[in-house]
Protein backbone atom coordinates (compact mmCIF):
# COMPACT_ATOMS: atom_id res chain seq x y z
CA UNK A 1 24.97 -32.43 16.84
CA UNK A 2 26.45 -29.82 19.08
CA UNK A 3 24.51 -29.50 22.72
CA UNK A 4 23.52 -26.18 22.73
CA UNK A 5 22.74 -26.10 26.18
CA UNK A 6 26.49 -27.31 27.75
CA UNK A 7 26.84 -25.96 31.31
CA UNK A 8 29.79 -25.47 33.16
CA UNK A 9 29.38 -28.41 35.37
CA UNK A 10 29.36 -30.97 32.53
CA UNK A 11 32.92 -30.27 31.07
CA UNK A 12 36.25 -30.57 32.32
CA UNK A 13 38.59 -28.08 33.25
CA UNK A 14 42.12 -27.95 32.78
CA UNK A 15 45.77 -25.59 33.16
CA UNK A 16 47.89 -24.33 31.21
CA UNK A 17 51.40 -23.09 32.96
CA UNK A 18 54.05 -21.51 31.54
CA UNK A 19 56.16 -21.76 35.04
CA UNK A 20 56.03 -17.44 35.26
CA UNK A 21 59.28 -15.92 36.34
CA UNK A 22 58.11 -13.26 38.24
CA UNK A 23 60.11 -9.55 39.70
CA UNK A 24 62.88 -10.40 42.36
CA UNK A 25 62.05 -15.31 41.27
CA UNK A 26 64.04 -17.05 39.99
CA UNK A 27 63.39 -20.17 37.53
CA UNK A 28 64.38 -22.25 40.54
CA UNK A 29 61.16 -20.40 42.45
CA UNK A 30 58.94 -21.07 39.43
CA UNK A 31 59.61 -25.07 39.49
CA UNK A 32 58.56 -24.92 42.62
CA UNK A 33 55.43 -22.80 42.48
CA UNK A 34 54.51 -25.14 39.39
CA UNK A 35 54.82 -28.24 41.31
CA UNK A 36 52.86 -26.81 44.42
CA UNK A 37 49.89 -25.35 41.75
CA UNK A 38 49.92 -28.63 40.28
CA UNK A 39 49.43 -30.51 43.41
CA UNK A 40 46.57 -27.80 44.10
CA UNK A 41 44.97 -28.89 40.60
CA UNK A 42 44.76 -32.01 41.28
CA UNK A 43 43.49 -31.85 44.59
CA UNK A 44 40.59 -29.76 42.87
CA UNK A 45 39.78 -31.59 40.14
CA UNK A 46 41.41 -30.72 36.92
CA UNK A 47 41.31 -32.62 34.18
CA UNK A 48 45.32 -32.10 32.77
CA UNK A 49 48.32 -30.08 33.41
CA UNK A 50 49.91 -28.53 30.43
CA UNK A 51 53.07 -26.93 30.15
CA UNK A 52 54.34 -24.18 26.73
CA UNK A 53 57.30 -24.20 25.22
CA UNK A 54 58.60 -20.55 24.91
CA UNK A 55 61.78 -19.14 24.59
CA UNK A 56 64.15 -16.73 25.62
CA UNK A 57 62.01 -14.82 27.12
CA UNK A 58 62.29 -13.62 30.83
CA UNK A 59 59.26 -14.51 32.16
CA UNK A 60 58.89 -18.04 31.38
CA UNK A 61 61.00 -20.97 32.77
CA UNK A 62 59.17 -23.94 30.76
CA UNK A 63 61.41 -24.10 27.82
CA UNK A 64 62.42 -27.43 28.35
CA UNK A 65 59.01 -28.63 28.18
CA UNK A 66 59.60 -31.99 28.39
CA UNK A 67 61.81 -32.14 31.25
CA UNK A 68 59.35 -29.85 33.16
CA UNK A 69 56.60 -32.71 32.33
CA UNK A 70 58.72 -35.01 34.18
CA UNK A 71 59.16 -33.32 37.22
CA UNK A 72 55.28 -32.05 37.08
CA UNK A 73 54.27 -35.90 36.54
CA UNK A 74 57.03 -36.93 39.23
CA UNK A 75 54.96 -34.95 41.85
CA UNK A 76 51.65 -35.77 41.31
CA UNK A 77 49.45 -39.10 40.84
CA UNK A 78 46.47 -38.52 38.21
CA UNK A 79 46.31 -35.72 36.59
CA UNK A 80 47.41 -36.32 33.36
CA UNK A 81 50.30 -33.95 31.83
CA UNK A 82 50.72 -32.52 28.47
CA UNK A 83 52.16 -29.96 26.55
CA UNK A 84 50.86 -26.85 25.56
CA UNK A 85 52.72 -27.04 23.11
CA UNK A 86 55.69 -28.40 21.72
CA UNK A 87 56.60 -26.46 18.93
CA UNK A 88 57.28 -29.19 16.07
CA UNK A 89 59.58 -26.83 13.80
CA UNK A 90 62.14 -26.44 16.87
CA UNK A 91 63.01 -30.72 17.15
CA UNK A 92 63.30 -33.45 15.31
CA UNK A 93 60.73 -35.50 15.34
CA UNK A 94 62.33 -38.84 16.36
CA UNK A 95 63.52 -36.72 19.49
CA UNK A 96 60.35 -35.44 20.39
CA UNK A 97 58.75 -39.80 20.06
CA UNK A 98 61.76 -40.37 21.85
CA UNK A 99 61.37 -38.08 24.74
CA UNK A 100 57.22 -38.38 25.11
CA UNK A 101 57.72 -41.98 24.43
CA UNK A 102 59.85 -41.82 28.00
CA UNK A 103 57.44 -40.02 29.72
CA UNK A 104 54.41 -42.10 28.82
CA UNK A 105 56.76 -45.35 30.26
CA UNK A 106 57.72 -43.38 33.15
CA UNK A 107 53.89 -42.22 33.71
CA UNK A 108 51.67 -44.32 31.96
CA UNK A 109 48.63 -43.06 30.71
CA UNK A 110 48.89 -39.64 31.73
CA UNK A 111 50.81 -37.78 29.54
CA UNK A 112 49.31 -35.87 26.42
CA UNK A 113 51.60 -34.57 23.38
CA UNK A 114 50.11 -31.17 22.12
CA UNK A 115 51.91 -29.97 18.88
CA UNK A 116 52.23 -26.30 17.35
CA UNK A 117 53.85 -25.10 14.29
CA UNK A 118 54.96 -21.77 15.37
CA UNK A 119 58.28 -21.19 17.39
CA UNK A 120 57.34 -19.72 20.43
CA UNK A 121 59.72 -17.20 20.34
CA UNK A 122 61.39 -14.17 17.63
CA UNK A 123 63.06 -15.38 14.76
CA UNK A 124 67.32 -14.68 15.63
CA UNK A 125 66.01 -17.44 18.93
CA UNK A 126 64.12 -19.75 16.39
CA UNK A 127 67.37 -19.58 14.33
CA UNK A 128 69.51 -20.51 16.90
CA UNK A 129 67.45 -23.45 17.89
CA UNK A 130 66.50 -24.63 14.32
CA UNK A 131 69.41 -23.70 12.11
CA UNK A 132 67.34 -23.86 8.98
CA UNK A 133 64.28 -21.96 9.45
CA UNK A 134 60.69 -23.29 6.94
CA UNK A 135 58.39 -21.01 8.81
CA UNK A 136 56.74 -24.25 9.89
CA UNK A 137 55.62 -24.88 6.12
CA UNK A 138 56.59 -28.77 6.74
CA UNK A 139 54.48 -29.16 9.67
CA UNK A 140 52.36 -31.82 8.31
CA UNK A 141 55.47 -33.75 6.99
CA UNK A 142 57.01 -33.87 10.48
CA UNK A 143 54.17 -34.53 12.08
CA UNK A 144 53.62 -37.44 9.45
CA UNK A 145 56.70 -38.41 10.46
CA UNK A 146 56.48 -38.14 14.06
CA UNK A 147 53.19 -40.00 13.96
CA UNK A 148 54.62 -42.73 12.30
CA UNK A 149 57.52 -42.95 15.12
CA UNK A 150 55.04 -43.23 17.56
CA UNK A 151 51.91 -44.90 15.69
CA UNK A 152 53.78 -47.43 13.26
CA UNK A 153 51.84 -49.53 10.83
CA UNK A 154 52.14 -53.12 10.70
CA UNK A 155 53.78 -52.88 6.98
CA UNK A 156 56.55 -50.51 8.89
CA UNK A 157 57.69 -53.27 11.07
CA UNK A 158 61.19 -53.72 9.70
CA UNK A 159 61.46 -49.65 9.30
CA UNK A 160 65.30 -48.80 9.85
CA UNK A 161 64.32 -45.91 12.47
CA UNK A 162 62.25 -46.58 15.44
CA UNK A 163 61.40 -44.66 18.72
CA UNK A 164 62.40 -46.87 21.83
CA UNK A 165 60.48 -45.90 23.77
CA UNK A 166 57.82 -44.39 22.07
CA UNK A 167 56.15 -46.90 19.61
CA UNK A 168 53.00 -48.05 19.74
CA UNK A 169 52.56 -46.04 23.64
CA UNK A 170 48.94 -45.04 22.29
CA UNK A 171 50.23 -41.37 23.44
CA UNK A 172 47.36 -38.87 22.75
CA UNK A 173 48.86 -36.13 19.90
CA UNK A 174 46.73 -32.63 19.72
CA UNK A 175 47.07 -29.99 17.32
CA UNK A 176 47.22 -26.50 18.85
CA UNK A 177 46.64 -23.20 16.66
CA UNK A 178 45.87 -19.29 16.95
CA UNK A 179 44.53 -19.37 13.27
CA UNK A 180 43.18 -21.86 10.39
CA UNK A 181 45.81 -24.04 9.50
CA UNK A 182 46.05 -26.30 12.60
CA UNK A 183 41.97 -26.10 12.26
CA UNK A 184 42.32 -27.57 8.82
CA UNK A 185 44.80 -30.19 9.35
CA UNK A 186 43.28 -30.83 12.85
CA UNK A 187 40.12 -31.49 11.30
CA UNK A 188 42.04 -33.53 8.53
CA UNK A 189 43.40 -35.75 10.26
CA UNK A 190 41.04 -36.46 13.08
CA UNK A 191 43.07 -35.37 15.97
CA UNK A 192 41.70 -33.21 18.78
CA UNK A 193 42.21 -29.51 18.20
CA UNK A 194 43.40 -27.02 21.03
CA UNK A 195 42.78 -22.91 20.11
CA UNK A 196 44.60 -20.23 21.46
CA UNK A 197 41.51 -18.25 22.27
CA UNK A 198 43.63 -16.63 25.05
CA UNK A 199 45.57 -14.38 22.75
CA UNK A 200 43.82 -14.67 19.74
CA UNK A 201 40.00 -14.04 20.68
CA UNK A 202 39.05 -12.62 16.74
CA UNK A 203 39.64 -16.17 15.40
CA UNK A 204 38.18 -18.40 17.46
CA UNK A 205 34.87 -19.15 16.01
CA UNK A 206 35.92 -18.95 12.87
CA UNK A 207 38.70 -21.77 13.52
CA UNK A 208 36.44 -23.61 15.46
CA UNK A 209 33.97 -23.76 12.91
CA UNK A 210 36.80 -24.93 10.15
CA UNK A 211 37.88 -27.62 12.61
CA UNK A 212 34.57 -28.98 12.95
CA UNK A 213 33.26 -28.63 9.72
CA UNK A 214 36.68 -30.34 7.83
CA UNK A 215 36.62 -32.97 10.81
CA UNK A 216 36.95 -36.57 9.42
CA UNK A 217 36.76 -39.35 12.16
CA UNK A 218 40.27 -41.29 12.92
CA UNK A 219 41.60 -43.87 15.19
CA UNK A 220 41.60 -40.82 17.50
CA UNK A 221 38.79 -39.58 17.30
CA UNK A 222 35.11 -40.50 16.19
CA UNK A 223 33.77 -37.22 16.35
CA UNK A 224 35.32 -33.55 16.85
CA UNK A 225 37.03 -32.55 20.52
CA UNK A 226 37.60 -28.95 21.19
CA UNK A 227 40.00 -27.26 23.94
CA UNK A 228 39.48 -23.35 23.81
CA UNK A 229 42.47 -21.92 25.92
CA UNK A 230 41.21 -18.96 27.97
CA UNK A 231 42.94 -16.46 30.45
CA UNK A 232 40.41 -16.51 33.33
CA UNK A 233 42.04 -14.42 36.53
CA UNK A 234 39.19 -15.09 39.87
CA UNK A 235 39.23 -12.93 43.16
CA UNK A 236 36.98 -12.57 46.15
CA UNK A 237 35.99 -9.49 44.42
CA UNK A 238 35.70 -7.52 40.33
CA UNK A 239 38.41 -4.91 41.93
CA UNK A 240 40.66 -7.12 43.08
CA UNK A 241 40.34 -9.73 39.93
CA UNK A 242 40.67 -6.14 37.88
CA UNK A 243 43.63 -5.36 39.62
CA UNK A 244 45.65 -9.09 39.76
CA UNK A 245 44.91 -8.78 35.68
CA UNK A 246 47.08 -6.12 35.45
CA UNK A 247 49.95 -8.39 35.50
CA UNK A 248 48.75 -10.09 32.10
CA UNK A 249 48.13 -6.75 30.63
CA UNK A 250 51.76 -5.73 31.67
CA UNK A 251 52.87 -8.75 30.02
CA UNK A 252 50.92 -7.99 26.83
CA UNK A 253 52.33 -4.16 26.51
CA UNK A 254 55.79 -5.36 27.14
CA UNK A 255 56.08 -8.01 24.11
CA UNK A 256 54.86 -5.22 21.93
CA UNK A 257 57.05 -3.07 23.15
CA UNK A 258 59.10 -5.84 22.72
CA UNK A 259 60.32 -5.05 26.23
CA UNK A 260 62.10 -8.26 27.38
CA UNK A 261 61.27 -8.16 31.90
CA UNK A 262 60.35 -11.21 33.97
CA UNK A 263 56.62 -11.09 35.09
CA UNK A 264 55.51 -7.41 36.60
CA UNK A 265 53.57 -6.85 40.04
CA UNK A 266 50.16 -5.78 39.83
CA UNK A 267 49.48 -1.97 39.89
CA UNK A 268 46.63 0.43 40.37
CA UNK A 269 46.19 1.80 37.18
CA UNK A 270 46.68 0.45 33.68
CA UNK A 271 46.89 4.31 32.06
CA UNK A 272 49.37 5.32 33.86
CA UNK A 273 51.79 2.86 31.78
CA UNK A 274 49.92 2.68 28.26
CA UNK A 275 48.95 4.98 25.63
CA UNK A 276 45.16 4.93 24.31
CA UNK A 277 46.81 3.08 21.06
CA UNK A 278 48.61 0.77 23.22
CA UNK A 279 45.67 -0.06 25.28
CA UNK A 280 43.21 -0.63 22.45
CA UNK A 281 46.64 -3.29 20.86
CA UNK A 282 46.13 -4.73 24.47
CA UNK A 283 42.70 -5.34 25.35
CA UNK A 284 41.82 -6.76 21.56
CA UNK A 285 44.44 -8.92 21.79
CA UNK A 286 43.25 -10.35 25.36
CA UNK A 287 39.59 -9.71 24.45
CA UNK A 288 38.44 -13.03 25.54
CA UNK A 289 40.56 -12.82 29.35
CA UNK A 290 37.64 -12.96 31.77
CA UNK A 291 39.08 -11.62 35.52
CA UNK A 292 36.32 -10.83 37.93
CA UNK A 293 34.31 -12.29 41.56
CA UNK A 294 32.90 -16.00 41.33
CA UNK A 295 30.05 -14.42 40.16
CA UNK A 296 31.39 -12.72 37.12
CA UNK A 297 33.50 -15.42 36.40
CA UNK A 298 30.42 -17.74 36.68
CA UNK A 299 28.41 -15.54 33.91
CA UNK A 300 31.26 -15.13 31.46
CA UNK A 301 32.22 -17.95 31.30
CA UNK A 302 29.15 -19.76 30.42
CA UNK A 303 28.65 -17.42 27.82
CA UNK A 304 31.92 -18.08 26.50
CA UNK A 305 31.14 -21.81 26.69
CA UNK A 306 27.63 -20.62 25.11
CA UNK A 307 29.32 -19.27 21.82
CA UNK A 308 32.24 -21.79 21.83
CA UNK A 309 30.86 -24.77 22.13
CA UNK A 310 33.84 -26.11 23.90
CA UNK A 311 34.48 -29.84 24.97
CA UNK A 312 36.84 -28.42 27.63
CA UNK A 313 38.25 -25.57 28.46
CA UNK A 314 42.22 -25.16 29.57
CA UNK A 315 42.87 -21.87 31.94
CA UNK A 316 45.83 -20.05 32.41
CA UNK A 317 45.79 -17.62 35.14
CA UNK A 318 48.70 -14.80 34.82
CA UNK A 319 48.70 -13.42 38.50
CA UNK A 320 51.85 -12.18 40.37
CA UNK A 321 51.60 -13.74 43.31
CA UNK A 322 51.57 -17.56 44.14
CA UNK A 323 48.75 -17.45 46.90
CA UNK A 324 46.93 -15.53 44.49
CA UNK A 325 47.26 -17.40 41.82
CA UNK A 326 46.20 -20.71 43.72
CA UNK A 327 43.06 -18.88 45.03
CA UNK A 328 42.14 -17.78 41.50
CA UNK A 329 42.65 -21.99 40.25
CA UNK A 330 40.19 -22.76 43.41
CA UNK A 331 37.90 -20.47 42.58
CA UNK A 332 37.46 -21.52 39.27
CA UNK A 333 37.45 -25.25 40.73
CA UNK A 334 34.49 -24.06 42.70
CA UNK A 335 32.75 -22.41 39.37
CA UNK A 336 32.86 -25.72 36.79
CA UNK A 337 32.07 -28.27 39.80
């Protein structure tokens, strides 16, 4: 049975980065402000450090998820390291084994492999880096098979194809989703389930509810583990938080615009760039961001974590600037102690 009564002190709390490219950076800038916010995160108590796999798009520099996972990892000591996610459809699954399967020897016991079906980009860049595109209908057969890569059973010994390294690494494998599908097969199979709740707010009890409901205890898991993803943005003050949360907003209008610009500074006022129709496409879609004082942060969040139920909760923070961004992390560090 669910504790109704979870407080912000008693789960963990986690970040997700997407390495921003921001107005006038570079990706070179980005590495570096991910390694330094890392560092921070660790210092402050975060549970794990996930990177997304997007791509071409302007204002993210974590494509090569993987390799970014090494140099993250590389530069800190604990904090375990994940991704958030690797979308399946884009690799072969022996590659993927192969490449988490190097981390986890490199890092051992730090480094989580969160999976997503979708390709994290449009469809002419998802053709270009799958070929053959199955609008992620095989999921579950290549994660069957990537499973089996990295989980063989003892009847699979002699199997002609192995992942060296990667076998038998005990490497942690979440399912990530913005809908029901990844609930389903999250529940399915046991694994631990990650939702998107930080773009898509209007499914996340439902999908929660599927997950939990169609969970079936694994060699994972005994009993259901949520992550809710959620865009929290923390200032000294509501006007400032307000006004660093412009950025994500920016963001938002731009990919429906499908405007392609690296990350844009913070301005004054949001209605002096969107239309009323634009705006209302904005704010449902980021209806769950929560940007406001310690305070404000405090209450929302609790609510959220009231209605959720979440085992943990994994922030990503959206701000222009670096110093900001790392205040907004500590401030939140400060909240779930």
């Amino acid at each position: 049975m669910r504790d109704s009564k979870k407080q912000l002190g008693n789960i963990p709390f986690s970040v997700l980065d997407l390495s921003p490219i921001v107005v006038g950076g570079t990706p070179s800038d980005s590495f570096r402000n991910t390694v330094d916010l890392a560092r921070h995160a660790e210092k402050w108590g975060y549970n794990r450090y996930w990177l997304a796999e997007h791509h071409n798009m302007p204002f993210i520099a974590s494509s090569a998820t993987s390799v970014v996972m090494g140099h993250v990892a590389a530069n800190t000591s604990t904090i375990r390291v994940g991704s958030g996610g690797i979308m399946l459809p884009n690799h072969a699954p022996l590659v993927i084994a192969e490449q988490f399967g190097t981390l986890e020897s490199l890092y051992p016991g730090r480094i989580d492999l969160g999976l997503g079906r979708a390709p994290g980009t449009d469809m002419r860049t998802a053709r270009a880096l799958r070929r053959d595109l199955r609008n992620g209908e095989d999921f579950p057969e290549q994660l069957s098979e990537l499973r089996s890569y990295l989980n063989p059973s003892p009847v699979s010994n002699n199997q002609p194809v192995r992942a060296i390294p990667g076998e038998n690494l005990n490497i942690p494998v979440w399912l990530l989703g913005s809908s029901e599908f990844s609930a389903h097969l999250a529940g399915k199979l046991g694994l631990p389930f990650a939702f998107a709740s930080h773009f898509s707010p209007n499914y996340t009890i439902p999908a929660l509810e599927i997950y939990r409901n169609s969970f079936q205890p694994s060699d994972a898991l005994d009993e259901p583990y949520v992550m809710v993803g959620l865009n929290v943005i923390a200032a000294d003050t509501d006007h400032e938080a307000r006004r660093l949360a412009t950025t994500l907003q920016q963001q938002f209008l731009n990919l429906a615009r499908n405007v392609q610009v690296p990350l844009q500074p913070p301005v004054d006022n949001m209605d002096d760039l969107w239309n009323p129709y634009e705006r209302q496409a904005v704010e449902q879609q980021l209806g769950a961001t929560i940007a406001g004082s310690p305070n404000t942060v405090a209450e929302k969040l609790q609510t959220f974590l009231h209605q959720t139920q979440a085992d943990e909760i994994m922030v990503i923070a959206q701000v222009f600037d670096h110093e900001a961004r790392l205040r907004s992390y500590e401030i939140l560090a400060e909240i779930a102690k």
